[in-house]
Protein backbone atom coordinates (compact mmCIF):
# COMPACT_ATOMS: atom_id res chain seq x y z
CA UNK A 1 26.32 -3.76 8.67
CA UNK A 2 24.50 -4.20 5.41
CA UNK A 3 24.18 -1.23 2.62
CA UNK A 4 21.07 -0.65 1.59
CA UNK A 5 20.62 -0.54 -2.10
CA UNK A 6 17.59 0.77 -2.62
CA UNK A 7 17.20 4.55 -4.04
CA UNK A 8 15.83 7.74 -1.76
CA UNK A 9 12.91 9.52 -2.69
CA UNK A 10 14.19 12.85 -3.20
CA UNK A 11 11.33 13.96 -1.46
CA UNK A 12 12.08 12.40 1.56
CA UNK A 13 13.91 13.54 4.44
CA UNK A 14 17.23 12.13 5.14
CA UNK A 15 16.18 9.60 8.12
CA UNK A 16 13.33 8.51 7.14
CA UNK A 17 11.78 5.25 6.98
CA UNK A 18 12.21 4.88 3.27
CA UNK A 19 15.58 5.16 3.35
CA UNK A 20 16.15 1.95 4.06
CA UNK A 21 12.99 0.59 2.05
CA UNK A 22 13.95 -2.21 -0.90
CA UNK A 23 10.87 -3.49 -2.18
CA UNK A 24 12.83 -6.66 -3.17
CA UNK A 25 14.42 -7.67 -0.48
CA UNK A 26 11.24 -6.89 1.80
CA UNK A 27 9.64 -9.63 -0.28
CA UNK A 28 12.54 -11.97 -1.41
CA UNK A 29 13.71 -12.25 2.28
CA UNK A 30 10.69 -12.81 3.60
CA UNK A 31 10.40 -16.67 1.59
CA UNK A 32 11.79 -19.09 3.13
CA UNK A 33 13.02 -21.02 -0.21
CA UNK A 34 14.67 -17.82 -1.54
CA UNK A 35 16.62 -17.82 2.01
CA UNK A 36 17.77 -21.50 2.25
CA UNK A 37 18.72 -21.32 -1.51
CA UNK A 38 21.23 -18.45 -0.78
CA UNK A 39 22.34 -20.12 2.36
CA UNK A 40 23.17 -22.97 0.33
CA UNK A 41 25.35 -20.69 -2.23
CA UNK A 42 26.81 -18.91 0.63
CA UNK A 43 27.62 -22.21 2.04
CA UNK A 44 29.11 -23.69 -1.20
CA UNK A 45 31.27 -20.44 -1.01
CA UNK A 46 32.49 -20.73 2.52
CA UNK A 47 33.57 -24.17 2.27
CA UNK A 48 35.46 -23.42 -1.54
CA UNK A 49 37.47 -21.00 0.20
CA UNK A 50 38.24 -23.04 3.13
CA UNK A 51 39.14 -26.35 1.15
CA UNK A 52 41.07 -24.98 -2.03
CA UNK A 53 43.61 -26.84 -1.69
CA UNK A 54 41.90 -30.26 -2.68
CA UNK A 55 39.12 -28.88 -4.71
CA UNK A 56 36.76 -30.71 -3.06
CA UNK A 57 33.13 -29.68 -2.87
CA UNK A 58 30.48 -30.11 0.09
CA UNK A 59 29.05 -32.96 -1.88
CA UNK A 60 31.82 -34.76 -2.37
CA UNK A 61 33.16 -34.21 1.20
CA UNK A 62 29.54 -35.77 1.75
CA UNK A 63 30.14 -38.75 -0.05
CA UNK A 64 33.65 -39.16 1.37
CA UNK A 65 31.87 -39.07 5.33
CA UNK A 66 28.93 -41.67 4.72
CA UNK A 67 31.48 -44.08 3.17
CA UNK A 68 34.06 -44.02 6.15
CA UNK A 69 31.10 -44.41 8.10
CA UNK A 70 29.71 -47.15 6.09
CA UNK A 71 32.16 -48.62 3.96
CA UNK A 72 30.79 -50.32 0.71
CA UNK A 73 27.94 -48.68 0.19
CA UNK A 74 26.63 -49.26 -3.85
CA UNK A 75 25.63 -46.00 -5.48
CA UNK A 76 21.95 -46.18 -4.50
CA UNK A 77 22.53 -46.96 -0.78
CA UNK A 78 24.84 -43.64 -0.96
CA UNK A 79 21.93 -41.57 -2.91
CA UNK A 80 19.86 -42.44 0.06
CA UNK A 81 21.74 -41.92 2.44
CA UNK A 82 22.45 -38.55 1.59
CA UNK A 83 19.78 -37.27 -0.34
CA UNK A 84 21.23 -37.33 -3.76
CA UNK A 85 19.83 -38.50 -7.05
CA UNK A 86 20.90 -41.67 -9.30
CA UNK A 87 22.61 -38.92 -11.69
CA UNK A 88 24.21 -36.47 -9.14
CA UNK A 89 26.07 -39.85 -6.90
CA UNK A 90 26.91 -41.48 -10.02
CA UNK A 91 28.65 -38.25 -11.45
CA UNK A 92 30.31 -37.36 -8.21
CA UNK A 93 31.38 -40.98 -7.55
CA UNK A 94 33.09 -40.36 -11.11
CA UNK A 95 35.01 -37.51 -9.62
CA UNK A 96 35.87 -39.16 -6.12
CA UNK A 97 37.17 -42.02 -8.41
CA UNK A 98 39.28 -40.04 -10.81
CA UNK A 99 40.96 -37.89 -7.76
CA UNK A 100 41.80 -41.71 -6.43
CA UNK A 101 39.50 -40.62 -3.34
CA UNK A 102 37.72 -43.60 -3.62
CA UNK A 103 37.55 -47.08 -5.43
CA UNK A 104 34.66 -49.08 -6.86
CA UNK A 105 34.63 -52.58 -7.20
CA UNK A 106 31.68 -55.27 -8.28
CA UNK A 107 29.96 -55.92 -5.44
CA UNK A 108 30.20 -59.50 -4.40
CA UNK A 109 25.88 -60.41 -3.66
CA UNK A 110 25.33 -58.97 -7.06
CA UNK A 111 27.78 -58.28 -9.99
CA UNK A 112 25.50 -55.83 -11.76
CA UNK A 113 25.98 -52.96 -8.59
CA UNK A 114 29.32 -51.85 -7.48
CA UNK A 115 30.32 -51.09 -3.90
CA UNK A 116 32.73 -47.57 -3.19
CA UNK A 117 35.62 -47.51 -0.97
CA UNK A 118 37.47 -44.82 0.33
CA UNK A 119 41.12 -44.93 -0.37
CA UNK A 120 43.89 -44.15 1.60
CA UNK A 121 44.11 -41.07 -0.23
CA UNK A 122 41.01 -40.45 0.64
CA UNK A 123 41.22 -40.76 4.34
CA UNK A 124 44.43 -38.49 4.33
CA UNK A 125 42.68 -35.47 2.19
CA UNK A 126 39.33 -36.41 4.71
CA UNK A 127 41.98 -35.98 7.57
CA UNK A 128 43.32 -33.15 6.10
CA UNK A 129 39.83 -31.32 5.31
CA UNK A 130 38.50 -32.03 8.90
CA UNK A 131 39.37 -28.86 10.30
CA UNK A 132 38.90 -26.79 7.29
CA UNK A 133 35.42 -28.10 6.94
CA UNK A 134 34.89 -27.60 10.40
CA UNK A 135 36.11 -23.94 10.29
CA UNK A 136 33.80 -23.25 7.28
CA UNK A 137 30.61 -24.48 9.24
CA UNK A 138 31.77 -22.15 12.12
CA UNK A 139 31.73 -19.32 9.66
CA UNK A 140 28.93 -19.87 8.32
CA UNK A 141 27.00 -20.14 11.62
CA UNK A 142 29.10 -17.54 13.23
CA UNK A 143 26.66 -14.39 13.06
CA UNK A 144 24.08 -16.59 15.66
CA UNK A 145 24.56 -16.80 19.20
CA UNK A 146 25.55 -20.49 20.34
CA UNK A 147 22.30 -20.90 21.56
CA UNK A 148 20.55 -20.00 18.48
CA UNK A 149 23.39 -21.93 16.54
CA UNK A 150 21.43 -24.62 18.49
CA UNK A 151 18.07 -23.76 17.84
CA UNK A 152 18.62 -23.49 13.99
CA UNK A 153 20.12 -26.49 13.52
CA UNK A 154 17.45 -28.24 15.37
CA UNK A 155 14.63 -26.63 13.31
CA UNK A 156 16.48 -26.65 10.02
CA UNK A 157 16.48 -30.44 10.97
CA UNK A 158 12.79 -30.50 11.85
CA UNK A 159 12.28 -28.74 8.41
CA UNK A 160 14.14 -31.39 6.36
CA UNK A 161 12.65 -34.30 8.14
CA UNK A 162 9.02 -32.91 7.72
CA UNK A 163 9.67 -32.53 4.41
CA UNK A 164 11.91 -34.91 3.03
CA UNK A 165 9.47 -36.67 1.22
CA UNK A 166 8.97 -33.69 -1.47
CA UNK A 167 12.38 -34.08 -2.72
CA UNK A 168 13.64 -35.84 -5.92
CA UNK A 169 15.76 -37.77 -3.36
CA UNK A 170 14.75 -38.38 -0.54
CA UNK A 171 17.65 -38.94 2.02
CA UNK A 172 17.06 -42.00 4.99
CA UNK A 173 15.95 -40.23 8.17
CA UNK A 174 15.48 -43.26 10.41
CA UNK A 175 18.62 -44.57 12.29
């Protein structure tokens, strides 16, 4: 159950409606940007605490999945597929590269891009992650019913592919 934060009137009876009136939440929670944004940090949180032990962040683990799915992508083809821009991949490729998590070499059609491979230390701290990533997207979706676990995930997807356009990166939606 959530405390309320916001003060009594000292007027008011105890009960009343305005003891449970916050002016900012009635209007922060009711925008949908202000939601997904904490959602996001809440998120970012969840999945911290559930994969410590390899300091490894969402993004990363995101970057880790589309390249054991599609090995030797270059840094653009990863941007896209994930929604990230030139900056963010080519800093978190950095990362991956300096934990050994993944290895970039030229890329044989053209010598100016470089492909990224996991490594094997990379698949063994994936396999290792698996269920602690797992467990941190059950948490985070625990409060819903498995039905509306469902239904948000569905519209949260209709959201992003409506409106994936707008963003600095746009991710590939098409299979």
């Amino acid at each position: 159950m959530r405390k309320s934060t916001a003060r009594k009137s000292e007027n008011a009876p105890s009960g009343s409606a305005l003891d449970n009136f916050d002016p900012i939440r009635q209007v922060l929670w009711s925008r949908p940007g202000f939601l997904v944004r904490r959602l996001n940090q809440i998120h970012y949180a969840i999945f911290s605490e559930e994969c410590k032990q390899h300091n490894i962040t969402p993004v990363q683990f995101g970057i880790l999945t589309a390249l054991s799915l599609k090995p030797g992508l270059d840094q653009t083809e990863i941007g896209t597929e994930i929604g990230l821009d030139r900056t963010t991949t080519a800093d978190v490729l950095k990362r991956l590269e300096e934990k050994n998590l993944i290895e970039r070499r030229p890329h044989p059609a053209d010598k100016r891009s470089r492909q990224s491979l996991i490594t094997e230390e990379g698949f063994r701290v994936m396999k290792l992650l698996h269920a602690h990533m797992h467990s941190a997207q059950q948490r985070l979706l625990a409060p819903l019913s498995q039905r509306d676990q469902q239904t948000f995930l569905r519209l949260l997807g209709n959201l992003v592919d409506a409106n994936n356009e707008y963003s600095r990166a746009p991710a590939r939606t098409s299979l």
